[in-house]
Protein backbone atom coordinates (compact mmCIF):
# COMPACT_ATOMS: atom_id res chain seq x y z
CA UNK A 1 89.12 115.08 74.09
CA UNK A 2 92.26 115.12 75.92
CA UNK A 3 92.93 114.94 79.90
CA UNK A 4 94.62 118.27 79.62
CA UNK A 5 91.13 119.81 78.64
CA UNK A 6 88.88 117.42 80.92
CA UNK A 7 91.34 119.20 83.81
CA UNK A 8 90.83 122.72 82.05
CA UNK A 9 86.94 122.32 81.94
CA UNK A 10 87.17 120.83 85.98
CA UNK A 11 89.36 123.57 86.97
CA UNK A 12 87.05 126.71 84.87
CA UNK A 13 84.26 124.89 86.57
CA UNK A 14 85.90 125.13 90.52
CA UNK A 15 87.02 128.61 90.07
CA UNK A 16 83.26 129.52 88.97
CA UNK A 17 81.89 127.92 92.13
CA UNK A 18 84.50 129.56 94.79
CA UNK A 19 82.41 132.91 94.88
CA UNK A 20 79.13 130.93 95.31
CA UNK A 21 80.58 128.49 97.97
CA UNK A 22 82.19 131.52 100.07
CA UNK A 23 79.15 133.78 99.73
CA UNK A 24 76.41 134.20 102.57
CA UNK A 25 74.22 130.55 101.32
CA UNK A 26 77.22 128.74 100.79
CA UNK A 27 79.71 127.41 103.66
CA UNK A 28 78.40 129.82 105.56
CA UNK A 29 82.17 130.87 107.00
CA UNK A 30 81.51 133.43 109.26
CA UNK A 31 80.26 130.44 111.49
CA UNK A 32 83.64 129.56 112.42
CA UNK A 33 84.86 133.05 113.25
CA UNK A 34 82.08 133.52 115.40
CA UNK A 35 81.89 130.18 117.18
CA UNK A 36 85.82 129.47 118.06
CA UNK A 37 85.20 125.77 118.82
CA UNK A 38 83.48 125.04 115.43
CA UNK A 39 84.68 122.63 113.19
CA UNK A 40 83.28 120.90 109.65
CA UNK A 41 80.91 118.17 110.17
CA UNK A 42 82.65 116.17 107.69
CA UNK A 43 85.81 116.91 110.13
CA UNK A 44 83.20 116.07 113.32
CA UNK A 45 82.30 112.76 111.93
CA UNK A 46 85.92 111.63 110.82
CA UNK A 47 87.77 112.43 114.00
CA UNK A 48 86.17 109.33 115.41
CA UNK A 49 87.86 107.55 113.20
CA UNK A 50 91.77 109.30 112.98
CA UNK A 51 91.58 109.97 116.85
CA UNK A 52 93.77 112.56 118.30
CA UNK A 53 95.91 114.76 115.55
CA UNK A 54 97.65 117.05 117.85
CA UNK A 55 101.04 118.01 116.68
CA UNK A 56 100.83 115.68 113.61
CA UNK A 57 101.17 116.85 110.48
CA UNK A 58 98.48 116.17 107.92
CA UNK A 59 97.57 116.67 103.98
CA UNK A 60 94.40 117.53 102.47
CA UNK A 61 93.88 116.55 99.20
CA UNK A 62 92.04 118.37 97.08
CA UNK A 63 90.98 121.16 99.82
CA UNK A 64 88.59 123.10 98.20
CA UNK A 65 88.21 126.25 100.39
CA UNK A 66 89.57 125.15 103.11
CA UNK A 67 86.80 124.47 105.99
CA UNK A 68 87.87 120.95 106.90
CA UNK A 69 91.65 121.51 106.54
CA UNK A 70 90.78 124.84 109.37
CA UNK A 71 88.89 122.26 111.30
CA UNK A 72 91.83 120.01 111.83
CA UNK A 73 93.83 122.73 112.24
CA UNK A 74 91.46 123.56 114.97
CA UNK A 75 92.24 119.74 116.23
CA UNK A 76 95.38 120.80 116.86
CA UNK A 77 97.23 119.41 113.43
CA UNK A 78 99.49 120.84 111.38
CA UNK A 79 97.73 121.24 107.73
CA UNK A 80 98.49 121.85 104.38
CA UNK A 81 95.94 121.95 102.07
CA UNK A 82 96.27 121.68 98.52
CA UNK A 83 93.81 121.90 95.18
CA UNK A 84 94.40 122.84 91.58
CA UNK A 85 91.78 126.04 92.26
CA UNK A 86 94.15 129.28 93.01
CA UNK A 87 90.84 131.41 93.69
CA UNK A 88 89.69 128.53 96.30
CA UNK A 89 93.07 128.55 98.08
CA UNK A 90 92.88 132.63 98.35
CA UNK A 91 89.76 131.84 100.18
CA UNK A 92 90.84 129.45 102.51
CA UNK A 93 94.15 131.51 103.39
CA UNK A 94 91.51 134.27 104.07
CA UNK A 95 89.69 131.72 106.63
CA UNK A 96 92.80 130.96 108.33
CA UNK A 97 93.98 134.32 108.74
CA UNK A 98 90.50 135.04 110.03
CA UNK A 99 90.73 132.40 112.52
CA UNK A 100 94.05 133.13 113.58
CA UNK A 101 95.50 129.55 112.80
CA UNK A 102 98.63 128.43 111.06
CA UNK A 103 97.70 126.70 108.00
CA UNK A 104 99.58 126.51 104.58
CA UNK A 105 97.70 126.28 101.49
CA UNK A 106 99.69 125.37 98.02
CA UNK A 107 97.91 125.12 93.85
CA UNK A 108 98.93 122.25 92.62
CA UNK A 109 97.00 119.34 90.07
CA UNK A 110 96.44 116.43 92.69
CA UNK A 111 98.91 114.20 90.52
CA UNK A 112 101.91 116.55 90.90
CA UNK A 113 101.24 116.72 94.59
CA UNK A 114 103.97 114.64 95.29
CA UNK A 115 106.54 116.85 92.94
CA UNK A 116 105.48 120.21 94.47
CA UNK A 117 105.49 119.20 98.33
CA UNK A 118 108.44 117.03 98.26
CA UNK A 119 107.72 116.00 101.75
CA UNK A 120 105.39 113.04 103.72
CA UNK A 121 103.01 113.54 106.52
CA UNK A 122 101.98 111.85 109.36
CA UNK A 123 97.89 112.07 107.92
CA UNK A 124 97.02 112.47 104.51
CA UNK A 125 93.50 113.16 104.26
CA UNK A 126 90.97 113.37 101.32
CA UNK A 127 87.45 114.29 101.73
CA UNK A 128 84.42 113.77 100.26
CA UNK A 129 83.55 114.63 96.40
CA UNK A 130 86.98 114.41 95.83
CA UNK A 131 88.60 111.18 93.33
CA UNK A 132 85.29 111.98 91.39
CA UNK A 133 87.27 114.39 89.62
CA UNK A 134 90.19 112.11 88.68
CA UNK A 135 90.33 109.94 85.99
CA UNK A 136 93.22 107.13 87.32
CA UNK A 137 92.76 105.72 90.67
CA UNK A 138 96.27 104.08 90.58
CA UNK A 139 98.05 107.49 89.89
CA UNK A 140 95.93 108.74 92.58
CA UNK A 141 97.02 105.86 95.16
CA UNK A 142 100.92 106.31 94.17
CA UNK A 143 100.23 109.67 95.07
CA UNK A 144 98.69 109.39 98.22
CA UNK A 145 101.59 107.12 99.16
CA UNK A 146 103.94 109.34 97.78
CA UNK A 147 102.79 111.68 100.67
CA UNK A 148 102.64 109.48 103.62
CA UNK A 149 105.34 108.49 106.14
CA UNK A 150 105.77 105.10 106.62
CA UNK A 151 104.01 103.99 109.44
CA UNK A 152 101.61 107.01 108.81
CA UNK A 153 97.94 107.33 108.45
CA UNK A 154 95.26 107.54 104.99
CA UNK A 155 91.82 108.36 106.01
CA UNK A 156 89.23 108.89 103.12
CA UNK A 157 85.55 109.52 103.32
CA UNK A 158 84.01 109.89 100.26
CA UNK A 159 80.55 108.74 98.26
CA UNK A 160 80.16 105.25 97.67
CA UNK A 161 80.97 104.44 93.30
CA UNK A 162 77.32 102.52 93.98
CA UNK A 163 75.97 106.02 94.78
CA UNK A 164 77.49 107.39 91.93
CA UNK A 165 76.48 104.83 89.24
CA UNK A 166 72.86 105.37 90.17
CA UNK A 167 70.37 107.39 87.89
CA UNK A 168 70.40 110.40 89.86
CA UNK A 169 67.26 112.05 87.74
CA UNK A 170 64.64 109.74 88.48
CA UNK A 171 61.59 111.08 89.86
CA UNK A 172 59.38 107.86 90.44
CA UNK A 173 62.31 107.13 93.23
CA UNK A 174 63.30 103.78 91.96
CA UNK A 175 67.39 102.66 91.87
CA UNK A 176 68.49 102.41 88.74
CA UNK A 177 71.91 101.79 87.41
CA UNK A 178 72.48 104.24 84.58
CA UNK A 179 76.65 105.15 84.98
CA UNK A 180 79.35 102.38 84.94
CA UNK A 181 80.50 101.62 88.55
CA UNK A 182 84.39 100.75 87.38
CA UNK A 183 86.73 103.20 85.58
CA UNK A 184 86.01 104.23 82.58
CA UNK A 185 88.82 105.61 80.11
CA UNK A 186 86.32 108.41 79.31
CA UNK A 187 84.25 110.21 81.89
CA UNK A 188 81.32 111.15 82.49
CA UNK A 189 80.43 115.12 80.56
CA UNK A 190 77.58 116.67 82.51
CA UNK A 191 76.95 120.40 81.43
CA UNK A 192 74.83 122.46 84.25
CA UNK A 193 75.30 125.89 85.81
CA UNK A 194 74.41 125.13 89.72
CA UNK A 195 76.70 124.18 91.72
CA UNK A 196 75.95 121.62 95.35
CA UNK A 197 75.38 124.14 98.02
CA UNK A 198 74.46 128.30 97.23
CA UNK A 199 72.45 130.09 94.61
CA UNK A 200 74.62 131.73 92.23
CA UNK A 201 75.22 130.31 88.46
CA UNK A 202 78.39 129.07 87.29
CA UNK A 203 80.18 130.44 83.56
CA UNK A 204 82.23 127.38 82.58
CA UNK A 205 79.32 124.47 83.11
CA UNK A 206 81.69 121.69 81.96
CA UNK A 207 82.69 118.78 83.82
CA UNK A 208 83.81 115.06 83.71
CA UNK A 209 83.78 112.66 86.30
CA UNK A 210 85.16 109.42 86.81
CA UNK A 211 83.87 106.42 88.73
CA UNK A 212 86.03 104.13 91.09
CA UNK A 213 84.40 101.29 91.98
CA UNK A 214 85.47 99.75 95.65
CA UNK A 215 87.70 97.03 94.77
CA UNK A 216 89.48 99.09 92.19
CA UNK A 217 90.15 102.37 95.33
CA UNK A 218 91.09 99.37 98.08
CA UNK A 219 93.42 97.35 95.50
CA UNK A 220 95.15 100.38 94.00
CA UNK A 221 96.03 101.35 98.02
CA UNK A 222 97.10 97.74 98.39
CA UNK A 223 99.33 97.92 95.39
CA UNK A 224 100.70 101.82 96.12
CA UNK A 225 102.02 99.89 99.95
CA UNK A 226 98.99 100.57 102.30
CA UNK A 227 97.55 97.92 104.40
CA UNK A 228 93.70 98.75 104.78
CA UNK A 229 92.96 98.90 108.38
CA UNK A 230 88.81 99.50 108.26
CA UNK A 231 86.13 100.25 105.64
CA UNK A 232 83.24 100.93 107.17
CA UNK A 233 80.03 101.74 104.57
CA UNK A 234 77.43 104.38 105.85
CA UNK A 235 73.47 104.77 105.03
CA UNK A 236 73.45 108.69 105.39
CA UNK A 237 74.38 111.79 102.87
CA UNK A 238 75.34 115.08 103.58
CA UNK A 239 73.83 116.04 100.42
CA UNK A 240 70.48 115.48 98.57
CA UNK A 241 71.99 112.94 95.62
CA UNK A 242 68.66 111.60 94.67
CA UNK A 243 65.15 113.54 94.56
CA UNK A 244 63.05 111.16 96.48
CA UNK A 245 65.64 111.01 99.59
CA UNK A 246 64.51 112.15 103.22
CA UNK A 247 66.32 114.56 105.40
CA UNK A 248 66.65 112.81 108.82
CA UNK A 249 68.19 115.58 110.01
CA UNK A 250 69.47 118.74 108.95
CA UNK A 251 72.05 118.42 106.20
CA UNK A 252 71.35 114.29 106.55
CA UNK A 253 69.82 112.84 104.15
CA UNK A 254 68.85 108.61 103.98
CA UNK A 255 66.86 106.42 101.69
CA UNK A 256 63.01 106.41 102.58
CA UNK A 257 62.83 102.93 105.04
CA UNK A 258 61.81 100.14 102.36
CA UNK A 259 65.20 101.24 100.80
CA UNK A 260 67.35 102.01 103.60
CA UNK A 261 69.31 98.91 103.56
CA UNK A 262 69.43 98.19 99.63
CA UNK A 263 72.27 100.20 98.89
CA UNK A 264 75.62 102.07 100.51
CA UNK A 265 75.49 106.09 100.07
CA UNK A 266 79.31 106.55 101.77
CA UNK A 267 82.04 104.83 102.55
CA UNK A 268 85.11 105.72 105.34
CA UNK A 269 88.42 104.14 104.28
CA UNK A 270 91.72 104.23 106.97
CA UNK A 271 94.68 102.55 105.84
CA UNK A 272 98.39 102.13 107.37
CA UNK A 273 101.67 102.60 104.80
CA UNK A 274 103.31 100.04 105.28
């Protein structure tokens, strides 16, 4: 199969979930026009980490529908958010317009980001379940550079490749290895019609994924003319990966305690272009 349909079969996929994701047991959006000060807690828990983004300008990669680029936005950034999914990007103009904020949103494949903005950022940003979806890490790190000013900022905070190589069906809750951990030519084909977060079903159940493993995200950076300035690796998931996992709090979820310190779950990645 060629990358031109894994991308078809990814994108079919997206569009299906946008109605799910932006209905009432999905992001839950009407949160953030009702609460002024709210942002993502993806965005809550990385602002640590990029400090203070008022009046910088800053890329999201791969956006989705839009609640963490808002969030920034929120920050006081100036975001653009970009994904290959048109009906996502109608969504997340809808949030901004909701929430009165300035925000541009533009459809493009994440490897002709560069081509279609023609312009660098202070921040580029890429969130998590993101480079799943993309089958060359180096592309994807010429890219990111592609986008960032010299002297500017990558931030990343994504799931960990160990996390992602792990049998994820199990239920007698031991870690197993079952995917590769380093980039494969061909990805991984799952076929199912749920999607993360909401009830609905998708139509087009179709989609590949590609590992990364660490050294291969950290030296393709390197290579693309970053200089990694922290990698911190986390214990907690926003998202209930494996079936024997505990919910520490809500929307956290951690390896029961004789487990908690076998293996990484997520990873946060900052890095200077140099």
């Amino acid at each position: 199969m060629s990358h031109d349909q894994y991308f078809a079969d990814n994108q079919a996929n997206w569009n299906d979930r946008v109605p799910i994701h932006a209905g009432p047991d999905g992001y839950r959006l009407e949160r953030y026009v009702d609460d002024q000060t709210r942002i993502s807690e993806m965005v809550a828990f990385d602002k640590a980490y990029l400090g203070d983004v008022s009046g910088k300008t800053l890329l999201h990669l791969q956006c989705h529908i839009g609640t963490d680029t808002v969030s920034w936005a929120r920050l006081g950034a100036e975001v653009t958010g970009i994904d290959f999914s048109e009906p996502a990007l109608d969504v997340a103009r809808g949030l901004a317009s909701d929430l009165g904020l300035d925000a541009r949103f533009v459809q493009s494949d994440l490897y002709a980001a560069a081509d279609v903005l023609n312009e660098q950022f202070d921040i580029v940003y890429t969130g998590v379940g993101a480079i799943n979806w993309l089958p060359d890490i180096v592309r994807w790190a010429q890219v990111v550079a592609s986008c960032t000013k010299q002297g500017g900022t990558f931030y990343m905070h994504e799931g960990h490749p160990v996390l992602w190589s792990l049998d994820h069906d199990r239920a007698d809750g031991q870690l197993v290895v079952s995917e590769s951990y380093f980039e494969t030519t061909e990805p991984a084909t799952w076929n199912e019609d749920t999607t993360y977060l909401g009830t609905g079903r998708v139509e087009h159940t179709t989609m590949h994924e590609w590992n990364h493993g660490l050294g291969e995200i950290v030296s393709a950076l390197i290579n693309a003319g970053f200089r990694v300035d922290l990698l911190d690796e986390h214990k907690t998931l926003y998202w209930l990966a494996l079936q024997h996992m505990v919910e520490e709090t809500e929307g956290h979820w951690v390896l029961p305690e004789h487990q908690r310190n076998l293996v990484p779950l997520m990873y946060s990645l900052k890095a200077t272009r140099i």
